[in-house]
PDB file of N, CA and C in Angstrom:
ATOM      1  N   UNK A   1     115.316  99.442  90.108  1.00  0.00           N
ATOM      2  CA  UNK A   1     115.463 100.756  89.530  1.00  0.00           C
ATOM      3  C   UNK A   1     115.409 101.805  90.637  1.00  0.00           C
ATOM      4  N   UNK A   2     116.092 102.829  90.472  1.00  0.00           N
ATOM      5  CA  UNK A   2     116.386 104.322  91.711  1.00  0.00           C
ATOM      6  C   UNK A   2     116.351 104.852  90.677  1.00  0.00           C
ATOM      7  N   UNK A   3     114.934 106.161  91.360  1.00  0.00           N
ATOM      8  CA  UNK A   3     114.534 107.082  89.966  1.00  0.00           C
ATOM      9  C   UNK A   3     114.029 108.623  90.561  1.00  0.00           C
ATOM     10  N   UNK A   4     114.058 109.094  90.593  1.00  0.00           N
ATOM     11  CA  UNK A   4     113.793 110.481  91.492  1.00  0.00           C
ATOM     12  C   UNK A   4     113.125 111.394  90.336  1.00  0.00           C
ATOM     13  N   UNK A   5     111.759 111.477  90.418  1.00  0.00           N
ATOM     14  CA  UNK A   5     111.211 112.763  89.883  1.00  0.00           C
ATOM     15  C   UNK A   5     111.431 113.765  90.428  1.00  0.00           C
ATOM     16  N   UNK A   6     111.532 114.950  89.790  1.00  0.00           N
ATOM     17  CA  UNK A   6     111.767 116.516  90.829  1.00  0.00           C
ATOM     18  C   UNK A   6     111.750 117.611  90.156  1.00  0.00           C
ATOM     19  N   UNK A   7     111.555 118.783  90.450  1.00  0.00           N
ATOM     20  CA  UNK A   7     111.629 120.022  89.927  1.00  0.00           C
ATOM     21  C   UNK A   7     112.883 121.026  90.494  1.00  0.00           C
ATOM     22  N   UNK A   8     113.961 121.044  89.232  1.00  0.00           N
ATOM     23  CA  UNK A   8     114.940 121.895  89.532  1.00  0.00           C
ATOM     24  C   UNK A   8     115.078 123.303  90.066  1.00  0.00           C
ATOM     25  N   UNK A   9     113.634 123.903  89.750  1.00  0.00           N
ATOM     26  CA  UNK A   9     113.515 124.881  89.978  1.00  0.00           C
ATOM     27  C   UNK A   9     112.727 125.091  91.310  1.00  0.00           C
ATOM     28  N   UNK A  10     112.253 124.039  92.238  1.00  0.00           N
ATOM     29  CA  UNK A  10     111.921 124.164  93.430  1.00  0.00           C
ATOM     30  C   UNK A  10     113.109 123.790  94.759  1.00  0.00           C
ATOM     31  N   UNK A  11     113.373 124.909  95.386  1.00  0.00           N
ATOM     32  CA  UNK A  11     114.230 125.173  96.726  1.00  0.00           C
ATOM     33  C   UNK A  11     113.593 123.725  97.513  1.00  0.00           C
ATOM     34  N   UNK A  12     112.731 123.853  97.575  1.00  0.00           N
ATOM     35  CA  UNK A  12     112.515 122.360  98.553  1.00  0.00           C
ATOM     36  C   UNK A  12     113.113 121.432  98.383  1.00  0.00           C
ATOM     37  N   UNK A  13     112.660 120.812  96.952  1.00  0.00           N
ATOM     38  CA  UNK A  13     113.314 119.848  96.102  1.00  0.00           C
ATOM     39  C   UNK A  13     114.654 119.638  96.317  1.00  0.00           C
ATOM     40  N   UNK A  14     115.360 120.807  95.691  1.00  0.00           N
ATOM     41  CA  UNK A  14     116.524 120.780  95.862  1.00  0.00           C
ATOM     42  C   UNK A  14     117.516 120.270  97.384  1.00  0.00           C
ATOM     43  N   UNK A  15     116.739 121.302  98.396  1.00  0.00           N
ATOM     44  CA  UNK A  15     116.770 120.445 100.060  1.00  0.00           C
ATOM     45  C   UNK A  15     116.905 118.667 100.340  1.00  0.00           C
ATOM     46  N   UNK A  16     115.962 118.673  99.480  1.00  0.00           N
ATOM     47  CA  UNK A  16     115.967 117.020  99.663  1.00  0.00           C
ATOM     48  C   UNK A  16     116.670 116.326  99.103  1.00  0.00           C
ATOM     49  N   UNK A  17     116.923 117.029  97.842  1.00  0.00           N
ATOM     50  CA  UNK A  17     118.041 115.945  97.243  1.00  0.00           C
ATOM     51  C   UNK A  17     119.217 115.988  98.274  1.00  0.00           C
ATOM     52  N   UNK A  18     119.806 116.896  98.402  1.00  0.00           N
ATOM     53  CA  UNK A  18     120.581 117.444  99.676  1.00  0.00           C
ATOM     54  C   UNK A  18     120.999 116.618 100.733  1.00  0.00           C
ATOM     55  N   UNK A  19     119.482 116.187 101.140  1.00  0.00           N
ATOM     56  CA  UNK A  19     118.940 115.451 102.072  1.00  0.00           C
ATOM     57  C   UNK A  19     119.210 113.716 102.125  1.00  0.00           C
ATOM     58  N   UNK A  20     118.995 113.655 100.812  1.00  0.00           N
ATOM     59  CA  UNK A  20     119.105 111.890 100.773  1.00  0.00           C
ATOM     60  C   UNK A  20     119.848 111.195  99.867  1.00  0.00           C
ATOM     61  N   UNK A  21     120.798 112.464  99.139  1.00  0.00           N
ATOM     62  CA  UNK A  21     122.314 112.101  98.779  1.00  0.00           C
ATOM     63  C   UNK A  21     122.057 110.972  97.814  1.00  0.00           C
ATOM     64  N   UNK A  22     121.631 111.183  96.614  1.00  0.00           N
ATOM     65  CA  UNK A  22     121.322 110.276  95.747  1.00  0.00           C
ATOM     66  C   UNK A  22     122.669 109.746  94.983  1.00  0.00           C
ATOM     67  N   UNK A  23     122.462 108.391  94.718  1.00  0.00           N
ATOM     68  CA  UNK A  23     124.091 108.054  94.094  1.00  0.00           C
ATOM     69  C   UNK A  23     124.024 108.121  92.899  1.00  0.00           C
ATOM     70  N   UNK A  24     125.248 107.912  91.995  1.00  0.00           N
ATOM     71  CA  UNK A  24     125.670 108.560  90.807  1.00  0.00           C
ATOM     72  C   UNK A  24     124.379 106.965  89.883  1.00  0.00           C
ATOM     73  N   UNK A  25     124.188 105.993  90.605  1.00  0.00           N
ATOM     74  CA  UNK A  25     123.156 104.771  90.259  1.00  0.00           C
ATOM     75  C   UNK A  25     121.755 105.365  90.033  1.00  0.00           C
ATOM     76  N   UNK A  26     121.359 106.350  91.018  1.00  0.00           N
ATOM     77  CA  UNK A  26     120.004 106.817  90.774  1.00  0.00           C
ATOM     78  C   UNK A  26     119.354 107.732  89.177  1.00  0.00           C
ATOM     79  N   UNK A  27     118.854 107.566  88.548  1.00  0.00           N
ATOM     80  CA  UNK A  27     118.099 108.108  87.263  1.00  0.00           C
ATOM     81  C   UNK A  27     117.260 109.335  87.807  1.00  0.00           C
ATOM     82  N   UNK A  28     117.467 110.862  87.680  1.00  0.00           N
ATOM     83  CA  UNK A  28     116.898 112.227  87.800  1.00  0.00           C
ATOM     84  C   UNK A  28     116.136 112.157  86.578  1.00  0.00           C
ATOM     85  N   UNK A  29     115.002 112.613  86.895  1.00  0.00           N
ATOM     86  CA  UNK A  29     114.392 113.070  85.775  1.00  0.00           C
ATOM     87  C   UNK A  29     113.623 114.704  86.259  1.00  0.00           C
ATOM     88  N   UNK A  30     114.428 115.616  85.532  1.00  0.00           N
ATOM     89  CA  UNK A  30     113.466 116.697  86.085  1.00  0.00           C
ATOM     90  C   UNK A  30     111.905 117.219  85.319  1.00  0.00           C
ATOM     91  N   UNK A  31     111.172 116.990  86.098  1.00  0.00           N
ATOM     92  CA  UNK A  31     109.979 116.941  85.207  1.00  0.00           C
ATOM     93  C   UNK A  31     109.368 118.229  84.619  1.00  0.00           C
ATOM     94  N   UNK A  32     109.930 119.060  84.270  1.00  0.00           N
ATOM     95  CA  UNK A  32     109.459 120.406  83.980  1.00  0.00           C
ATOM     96  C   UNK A  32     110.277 120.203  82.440  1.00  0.00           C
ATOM     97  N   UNK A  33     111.071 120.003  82.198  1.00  0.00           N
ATOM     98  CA  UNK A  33     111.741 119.881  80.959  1.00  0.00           C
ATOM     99  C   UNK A  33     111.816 118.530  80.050  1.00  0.00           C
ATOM    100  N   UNK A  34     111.234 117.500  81.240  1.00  0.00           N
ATOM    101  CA  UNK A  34     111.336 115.848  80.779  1.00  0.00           C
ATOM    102  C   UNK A  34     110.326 115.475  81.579  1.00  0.00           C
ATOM    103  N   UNK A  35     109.028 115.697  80.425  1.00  0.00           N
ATOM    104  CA  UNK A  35     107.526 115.383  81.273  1.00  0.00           C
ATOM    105  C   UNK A  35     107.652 113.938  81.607  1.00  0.00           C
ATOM    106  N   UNK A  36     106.851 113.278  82.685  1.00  0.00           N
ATOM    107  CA  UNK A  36     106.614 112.198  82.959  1.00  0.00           C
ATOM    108  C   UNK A  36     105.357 111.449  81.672  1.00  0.00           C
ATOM    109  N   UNK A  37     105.930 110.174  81.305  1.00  0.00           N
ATOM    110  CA  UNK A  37     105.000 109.798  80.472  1.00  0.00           C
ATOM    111  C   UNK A  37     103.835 108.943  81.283  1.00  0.00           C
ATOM    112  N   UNK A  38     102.770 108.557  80.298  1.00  0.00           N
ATOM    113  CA  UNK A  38     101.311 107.990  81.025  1.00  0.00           C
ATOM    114  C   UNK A  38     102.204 106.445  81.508  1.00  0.00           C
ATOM    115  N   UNK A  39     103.400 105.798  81.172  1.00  0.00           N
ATOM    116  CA  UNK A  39     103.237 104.629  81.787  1.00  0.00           C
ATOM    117  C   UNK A  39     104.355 105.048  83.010  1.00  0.00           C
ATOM    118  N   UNK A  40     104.812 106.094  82.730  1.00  0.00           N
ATOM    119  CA  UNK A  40     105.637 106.193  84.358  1.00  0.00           C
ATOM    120  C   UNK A  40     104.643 106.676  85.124  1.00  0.00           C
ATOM    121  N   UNK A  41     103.231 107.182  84.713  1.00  0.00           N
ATOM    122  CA  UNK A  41     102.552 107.703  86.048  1.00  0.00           C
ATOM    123  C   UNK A  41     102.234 106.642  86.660  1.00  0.00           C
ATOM    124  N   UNK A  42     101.786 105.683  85.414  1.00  0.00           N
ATOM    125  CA  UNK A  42     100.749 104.355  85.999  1.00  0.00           C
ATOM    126  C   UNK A  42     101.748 103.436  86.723  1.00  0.00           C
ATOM    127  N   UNK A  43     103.300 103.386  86.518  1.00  0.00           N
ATOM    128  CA  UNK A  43     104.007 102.559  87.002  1.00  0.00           C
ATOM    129  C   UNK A  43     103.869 103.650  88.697  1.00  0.00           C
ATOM    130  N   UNK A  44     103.940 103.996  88.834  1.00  0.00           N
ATOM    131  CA  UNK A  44     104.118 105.284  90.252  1.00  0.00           C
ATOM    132  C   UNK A  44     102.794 104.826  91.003  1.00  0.00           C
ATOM    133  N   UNK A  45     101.818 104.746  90.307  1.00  0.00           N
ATOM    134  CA  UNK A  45     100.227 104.463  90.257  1.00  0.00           C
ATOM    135  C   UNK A  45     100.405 103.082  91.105  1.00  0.00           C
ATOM    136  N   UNK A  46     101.113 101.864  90.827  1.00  0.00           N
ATOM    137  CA  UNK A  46     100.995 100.505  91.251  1.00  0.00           C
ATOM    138  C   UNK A  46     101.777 100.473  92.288  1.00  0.00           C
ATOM    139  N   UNK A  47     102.826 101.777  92.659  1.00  0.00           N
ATOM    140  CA  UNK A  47     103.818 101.382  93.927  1.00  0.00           C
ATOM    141  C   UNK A  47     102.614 102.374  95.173  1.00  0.00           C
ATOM    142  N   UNK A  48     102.144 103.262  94.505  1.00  0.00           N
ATOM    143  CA  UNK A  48     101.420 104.118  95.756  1.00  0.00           C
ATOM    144  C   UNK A  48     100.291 103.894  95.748  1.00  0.00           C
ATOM    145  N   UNK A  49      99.330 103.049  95.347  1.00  0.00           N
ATOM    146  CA  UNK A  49      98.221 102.632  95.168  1.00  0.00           C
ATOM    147  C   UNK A  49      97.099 103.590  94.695  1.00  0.00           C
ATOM    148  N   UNK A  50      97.554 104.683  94.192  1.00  0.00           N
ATOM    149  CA  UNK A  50      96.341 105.086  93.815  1.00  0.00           C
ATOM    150  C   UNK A  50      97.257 106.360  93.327  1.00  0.00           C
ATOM    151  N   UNK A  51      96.365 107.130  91.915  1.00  0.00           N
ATOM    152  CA  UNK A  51      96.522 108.697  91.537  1.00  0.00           C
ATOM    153  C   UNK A  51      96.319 109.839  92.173  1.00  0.00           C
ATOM    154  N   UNK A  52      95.938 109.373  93.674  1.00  0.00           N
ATOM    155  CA  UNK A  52      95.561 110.927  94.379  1.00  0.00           C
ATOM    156  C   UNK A  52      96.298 110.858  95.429  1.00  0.00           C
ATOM    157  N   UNK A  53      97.034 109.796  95.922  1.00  0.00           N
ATOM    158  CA  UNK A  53      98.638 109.952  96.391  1.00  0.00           C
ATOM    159  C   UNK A  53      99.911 110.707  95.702  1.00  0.00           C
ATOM    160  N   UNK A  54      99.292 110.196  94.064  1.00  0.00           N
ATOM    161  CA  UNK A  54     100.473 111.326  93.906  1.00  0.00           C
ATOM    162  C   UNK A  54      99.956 112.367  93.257  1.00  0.00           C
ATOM    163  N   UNK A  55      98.820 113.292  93.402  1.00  0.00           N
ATOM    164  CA  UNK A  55      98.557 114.254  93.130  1.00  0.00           C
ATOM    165  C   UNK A  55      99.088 115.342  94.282  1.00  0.00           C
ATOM    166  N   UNK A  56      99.305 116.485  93.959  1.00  0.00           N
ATOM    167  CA  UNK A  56      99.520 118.078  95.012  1.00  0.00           C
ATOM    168  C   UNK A  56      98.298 118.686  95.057  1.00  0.00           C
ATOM    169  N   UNK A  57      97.540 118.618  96.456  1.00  0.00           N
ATOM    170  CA  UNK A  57      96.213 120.009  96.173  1.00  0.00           C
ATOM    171  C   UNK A  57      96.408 120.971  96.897  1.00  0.00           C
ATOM    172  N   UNK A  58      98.282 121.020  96.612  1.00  0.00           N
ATOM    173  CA  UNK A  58      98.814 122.631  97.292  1.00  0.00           C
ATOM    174  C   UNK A  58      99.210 123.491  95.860  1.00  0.00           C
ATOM    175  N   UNK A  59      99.117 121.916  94.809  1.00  0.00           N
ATOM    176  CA  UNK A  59      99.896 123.422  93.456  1.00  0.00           C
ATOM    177  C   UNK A  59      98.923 124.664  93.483  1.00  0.00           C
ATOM    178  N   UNK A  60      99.411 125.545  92.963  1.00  0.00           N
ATOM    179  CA  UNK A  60      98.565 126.650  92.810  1.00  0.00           C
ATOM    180  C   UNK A  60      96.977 126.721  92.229  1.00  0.00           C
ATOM    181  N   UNK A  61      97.417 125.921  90.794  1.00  0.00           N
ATOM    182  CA  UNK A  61      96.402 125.625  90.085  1.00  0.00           C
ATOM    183  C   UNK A  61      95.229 124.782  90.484  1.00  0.00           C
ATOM    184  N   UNK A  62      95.530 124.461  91.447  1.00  0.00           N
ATOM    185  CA  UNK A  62      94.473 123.437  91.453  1.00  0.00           C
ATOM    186  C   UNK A  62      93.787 123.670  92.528  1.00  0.00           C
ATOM    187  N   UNK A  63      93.568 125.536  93.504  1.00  0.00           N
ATOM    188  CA  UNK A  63      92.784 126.312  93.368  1.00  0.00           C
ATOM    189  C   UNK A  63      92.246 127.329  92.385  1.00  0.00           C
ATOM    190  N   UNK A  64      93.462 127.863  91.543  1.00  0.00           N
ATOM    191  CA  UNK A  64      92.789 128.249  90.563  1.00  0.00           C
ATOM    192  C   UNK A  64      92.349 127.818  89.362  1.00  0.00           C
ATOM    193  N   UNK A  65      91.721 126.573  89.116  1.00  0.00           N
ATOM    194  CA  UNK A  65      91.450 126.083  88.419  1.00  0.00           C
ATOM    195  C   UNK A  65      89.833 125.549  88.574  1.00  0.00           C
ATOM    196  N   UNK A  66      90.251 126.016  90.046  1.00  0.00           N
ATOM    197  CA  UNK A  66      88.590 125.361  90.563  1.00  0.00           C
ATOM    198  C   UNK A  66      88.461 124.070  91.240  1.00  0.00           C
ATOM    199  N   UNK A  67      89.535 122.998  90.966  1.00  0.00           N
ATOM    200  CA  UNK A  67      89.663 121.668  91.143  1.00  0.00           C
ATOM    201  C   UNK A  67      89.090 121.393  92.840  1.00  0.00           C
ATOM    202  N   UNK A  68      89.713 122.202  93.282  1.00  0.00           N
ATOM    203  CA  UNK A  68      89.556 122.390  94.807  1.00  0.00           C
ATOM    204  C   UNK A  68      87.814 121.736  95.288  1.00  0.00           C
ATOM    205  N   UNK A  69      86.692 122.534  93.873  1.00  0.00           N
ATOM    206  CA  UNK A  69      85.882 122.811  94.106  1.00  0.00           C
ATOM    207  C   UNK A  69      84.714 121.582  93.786  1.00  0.00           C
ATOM    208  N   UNK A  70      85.811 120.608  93.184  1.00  0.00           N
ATOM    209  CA  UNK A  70      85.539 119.184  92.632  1.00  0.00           C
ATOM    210  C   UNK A  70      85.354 117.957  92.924  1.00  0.00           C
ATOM    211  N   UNK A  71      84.414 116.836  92.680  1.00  0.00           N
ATOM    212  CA  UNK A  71      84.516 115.833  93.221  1.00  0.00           C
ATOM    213  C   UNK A  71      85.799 114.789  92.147  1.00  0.00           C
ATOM    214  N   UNK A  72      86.673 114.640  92.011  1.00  0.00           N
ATOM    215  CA  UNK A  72      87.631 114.406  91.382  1.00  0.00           C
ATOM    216  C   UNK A  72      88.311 112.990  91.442  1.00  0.00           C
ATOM    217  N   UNK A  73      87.939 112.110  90.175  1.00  0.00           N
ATOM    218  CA  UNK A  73      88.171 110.359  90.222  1.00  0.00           C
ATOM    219  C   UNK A  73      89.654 110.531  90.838  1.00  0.00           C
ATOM    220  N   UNK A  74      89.882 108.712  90.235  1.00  0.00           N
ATOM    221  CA  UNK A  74      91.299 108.614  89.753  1.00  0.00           C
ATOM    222  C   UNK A  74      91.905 109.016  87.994  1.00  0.00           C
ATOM    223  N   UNK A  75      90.543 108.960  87.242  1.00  0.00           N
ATOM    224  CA  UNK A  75      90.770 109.214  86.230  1.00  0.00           C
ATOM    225  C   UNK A  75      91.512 110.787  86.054  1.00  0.00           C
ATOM    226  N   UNK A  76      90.475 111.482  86.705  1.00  0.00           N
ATOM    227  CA  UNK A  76      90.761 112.684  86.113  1.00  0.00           C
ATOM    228  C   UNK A  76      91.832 113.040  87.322  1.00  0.00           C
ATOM    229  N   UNK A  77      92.507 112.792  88.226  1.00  0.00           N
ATOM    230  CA  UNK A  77      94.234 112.798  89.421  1.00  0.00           C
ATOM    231  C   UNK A  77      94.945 112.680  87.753  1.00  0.00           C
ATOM    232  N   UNK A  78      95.003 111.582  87.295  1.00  0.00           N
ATOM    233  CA  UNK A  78      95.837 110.637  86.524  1.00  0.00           C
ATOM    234  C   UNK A  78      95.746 111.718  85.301  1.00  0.00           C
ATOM    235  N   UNK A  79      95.027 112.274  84.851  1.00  0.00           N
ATOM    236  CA  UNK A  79      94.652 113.335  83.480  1.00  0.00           C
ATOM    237  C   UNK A  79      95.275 114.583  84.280  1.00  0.00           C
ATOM    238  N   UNK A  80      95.223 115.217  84.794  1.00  0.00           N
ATOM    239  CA  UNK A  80      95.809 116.315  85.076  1.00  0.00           C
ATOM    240  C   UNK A  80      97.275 116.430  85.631  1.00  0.00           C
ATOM    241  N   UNK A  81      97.511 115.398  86.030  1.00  0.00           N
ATOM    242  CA  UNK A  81      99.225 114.898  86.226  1.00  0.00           C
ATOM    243  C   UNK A  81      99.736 115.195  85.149  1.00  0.00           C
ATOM    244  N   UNK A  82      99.597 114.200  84.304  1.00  0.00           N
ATOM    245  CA  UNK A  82      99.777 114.390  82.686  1.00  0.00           C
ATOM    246  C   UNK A  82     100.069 115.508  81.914  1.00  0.00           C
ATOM    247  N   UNK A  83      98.477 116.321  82.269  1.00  0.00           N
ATOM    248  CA  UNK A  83      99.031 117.536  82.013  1.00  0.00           C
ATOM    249  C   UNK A  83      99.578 118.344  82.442  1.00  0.00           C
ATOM    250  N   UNK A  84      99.754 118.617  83.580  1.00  0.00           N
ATOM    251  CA  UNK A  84     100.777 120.230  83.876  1.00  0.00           C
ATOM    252  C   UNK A  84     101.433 119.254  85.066  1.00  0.00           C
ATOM    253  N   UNK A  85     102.638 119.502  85.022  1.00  0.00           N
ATOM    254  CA  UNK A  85     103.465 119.007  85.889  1.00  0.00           C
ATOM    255  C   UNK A  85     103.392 118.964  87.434  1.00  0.00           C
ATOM    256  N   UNK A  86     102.789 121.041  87.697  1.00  0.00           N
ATOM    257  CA  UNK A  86     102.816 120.980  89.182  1.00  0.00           C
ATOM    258  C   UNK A  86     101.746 120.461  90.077  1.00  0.00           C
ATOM    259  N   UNK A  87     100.872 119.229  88.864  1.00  0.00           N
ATOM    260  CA  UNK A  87     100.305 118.094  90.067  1.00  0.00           C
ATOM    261  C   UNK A  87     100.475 116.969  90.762  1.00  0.00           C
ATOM    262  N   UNK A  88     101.747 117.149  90.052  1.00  0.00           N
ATOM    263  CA  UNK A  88     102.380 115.804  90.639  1.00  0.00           C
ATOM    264  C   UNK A  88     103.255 116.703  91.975  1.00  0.00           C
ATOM    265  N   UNK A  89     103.048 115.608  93.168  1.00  0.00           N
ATOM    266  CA  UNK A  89     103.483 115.665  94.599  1.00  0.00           C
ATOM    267  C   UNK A  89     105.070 115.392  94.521  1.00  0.00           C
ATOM    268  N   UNK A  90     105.675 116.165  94.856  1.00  0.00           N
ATOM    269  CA  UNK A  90     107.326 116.318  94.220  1.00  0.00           C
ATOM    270  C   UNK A  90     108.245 116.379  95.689  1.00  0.00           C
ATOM    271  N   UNK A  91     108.954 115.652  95.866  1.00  0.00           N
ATOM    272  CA  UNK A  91     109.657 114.927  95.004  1.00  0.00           C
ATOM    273  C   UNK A  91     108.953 113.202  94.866  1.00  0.00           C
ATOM    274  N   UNK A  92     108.893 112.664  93.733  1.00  0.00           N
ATOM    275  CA  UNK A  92     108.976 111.283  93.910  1.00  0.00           C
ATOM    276  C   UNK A  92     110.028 110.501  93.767  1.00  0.00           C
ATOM    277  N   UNK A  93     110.398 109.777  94.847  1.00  0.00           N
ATOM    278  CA  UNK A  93     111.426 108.874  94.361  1.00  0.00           C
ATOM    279  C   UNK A  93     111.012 107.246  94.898  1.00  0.00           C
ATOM    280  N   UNK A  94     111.807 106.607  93.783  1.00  0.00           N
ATOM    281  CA  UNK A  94     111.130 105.110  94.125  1.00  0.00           C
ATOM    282  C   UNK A  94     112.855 104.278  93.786  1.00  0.00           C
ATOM    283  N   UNK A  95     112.739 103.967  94.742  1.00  0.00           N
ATOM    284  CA  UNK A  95     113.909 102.364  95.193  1.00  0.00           C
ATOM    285  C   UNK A  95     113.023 100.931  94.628  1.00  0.00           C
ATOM    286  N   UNK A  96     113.356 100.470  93.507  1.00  0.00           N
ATOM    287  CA  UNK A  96     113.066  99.143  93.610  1.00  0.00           C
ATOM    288  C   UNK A  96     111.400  99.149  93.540  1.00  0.00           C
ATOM    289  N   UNK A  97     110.697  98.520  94.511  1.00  0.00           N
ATOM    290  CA  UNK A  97     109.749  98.569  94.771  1.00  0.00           C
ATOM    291  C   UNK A  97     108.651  99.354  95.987  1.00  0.00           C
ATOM    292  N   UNK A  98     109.988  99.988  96.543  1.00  0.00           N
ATOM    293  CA  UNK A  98     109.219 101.095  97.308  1.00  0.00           C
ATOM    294  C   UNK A  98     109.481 102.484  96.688  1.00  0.00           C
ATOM    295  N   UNK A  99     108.236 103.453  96.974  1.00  0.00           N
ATOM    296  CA  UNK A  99     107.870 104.871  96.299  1.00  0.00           C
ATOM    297  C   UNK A  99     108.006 105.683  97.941  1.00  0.00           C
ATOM    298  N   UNK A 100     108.434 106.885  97.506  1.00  0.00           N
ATOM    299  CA  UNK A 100     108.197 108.036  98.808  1.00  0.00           C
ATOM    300  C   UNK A 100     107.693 109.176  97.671  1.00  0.00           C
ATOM    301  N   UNK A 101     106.926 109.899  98.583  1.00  0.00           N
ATOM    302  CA  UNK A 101     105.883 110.551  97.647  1.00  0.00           C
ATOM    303  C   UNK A 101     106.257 112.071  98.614  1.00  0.00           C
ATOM    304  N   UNK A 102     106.228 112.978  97.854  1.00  0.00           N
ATOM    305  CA  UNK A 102     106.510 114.474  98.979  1.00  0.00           C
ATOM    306  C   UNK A 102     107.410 114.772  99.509  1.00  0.00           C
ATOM    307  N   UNK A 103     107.406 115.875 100.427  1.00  0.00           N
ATOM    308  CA  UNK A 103     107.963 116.574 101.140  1.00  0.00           C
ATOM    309  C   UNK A 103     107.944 116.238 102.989  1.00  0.00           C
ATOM    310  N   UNK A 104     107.117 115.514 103.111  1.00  0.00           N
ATOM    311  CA  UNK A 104     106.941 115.431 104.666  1.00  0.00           C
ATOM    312  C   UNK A 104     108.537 114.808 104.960  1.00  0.00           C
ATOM    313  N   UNK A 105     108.381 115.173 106.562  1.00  0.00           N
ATOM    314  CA  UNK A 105     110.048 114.773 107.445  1.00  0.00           C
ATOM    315  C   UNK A 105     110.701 113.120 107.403  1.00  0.00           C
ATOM    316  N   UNK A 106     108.918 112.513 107.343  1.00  0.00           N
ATOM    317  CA  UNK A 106     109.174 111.441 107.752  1.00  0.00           C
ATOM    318  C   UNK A 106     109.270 110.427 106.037  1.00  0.00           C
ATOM    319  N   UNK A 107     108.609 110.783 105.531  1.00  0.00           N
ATOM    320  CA  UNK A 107     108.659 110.329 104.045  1.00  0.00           C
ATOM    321  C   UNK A 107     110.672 110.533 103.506  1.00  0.00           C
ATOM    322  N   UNK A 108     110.876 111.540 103.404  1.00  0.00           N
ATOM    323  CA  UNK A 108     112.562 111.904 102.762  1.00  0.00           C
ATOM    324  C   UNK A 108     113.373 110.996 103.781  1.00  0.00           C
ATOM    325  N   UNK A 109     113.015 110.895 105.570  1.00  0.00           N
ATOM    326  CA  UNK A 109     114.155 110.298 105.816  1.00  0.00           C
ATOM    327  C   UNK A 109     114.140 108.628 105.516  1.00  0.00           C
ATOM    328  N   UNK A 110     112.792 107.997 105.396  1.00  0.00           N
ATOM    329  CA  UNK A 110     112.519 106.658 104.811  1.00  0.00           C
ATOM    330  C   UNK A 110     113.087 107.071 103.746  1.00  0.00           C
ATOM    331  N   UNK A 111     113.140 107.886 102.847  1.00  0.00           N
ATOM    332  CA  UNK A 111     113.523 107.400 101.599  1.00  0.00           C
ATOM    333  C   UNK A 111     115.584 107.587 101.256  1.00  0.00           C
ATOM    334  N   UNK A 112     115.766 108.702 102.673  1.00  0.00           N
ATOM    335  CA  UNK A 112     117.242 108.646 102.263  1.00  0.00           C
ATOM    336  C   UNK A 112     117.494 107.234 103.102  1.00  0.00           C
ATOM    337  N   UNK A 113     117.161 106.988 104.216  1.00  0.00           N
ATOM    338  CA  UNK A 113     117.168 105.287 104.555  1.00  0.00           C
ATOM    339  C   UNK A 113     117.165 104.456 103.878  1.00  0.00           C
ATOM    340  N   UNK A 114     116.402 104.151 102.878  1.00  0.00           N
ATOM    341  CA  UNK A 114     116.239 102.876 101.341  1.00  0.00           C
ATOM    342  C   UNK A 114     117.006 103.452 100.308  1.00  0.00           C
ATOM    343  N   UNK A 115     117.516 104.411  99.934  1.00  0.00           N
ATOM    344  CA  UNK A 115     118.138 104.990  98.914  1.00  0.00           C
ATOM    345  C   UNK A 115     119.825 104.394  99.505  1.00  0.00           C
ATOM    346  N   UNK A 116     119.936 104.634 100.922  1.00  0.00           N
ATOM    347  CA  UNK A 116     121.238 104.602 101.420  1.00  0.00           C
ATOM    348  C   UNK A 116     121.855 102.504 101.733  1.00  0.00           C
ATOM    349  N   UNK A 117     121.107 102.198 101.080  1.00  0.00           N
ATOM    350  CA  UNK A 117     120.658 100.715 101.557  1.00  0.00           C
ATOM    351  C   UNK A 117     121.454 100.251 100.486  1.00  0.00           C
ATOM    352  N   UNK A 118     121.264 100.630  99.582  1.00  0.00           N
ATOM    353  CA  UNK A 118     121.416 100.200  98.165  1.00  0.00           C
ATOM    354  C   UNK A 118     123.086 100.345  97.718  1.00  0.00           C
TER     355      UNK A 118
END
């Protein structure tokens, strides 16, 4: 499976898709309008080993929310994903059995590398 979580409305995002030229094979799901459900987190959960890989503690909220200020499981990464979208670390995309998680240089070009494989 080639599956790309993302937010349409983020310029970055958009960069990357840009970036790693997804084929007409890959499945978009933009998650602001087409929430991620609890077994696509947990499936995301088993390729990156854990819920606080794919959490963001750059979204906004999660200084203003206090979270910042928290000692914070996997339970509650995995519960707040769920709920508001911008905690999930965007873009995710997963080839098969490998996941790239974010925005870093080196993460998008591994992933337009395995995306381009295919």
């Amino acid at each position: 499976m080639q599956k790309i979580y993302h937010l349409a409305s983020c310029s970055t995002n958009q960069r990357i898709l840009g970036e790693v030229k997804p084929g007409k094979k890959v499945v978009m799901q933009e998650i602001k309008t087409e929430p991620i459900t609890a077994a696509q987190i947990d499936e995301m959960k088993k390729l990156a080993g854990s819920y606080e890989a794919l959490f963001s503690k750059i979204a906004l909220k999660y200084r203003s929310m206090g979270l910042n200020q928290m000692q914070l499981t996997e339970k509650d990464y995995r519960k707040y994903i769920l709920e508001e979208y911008t905690f999930l670390k965007r873009p995710v995309i997963i080839n098969d059995n490998e996941i790239f998680i974010g925005n870093a240089p080196k993460v998008v070009e591994a992933a337009r590398i395995s995306l381009q494989k295919k």
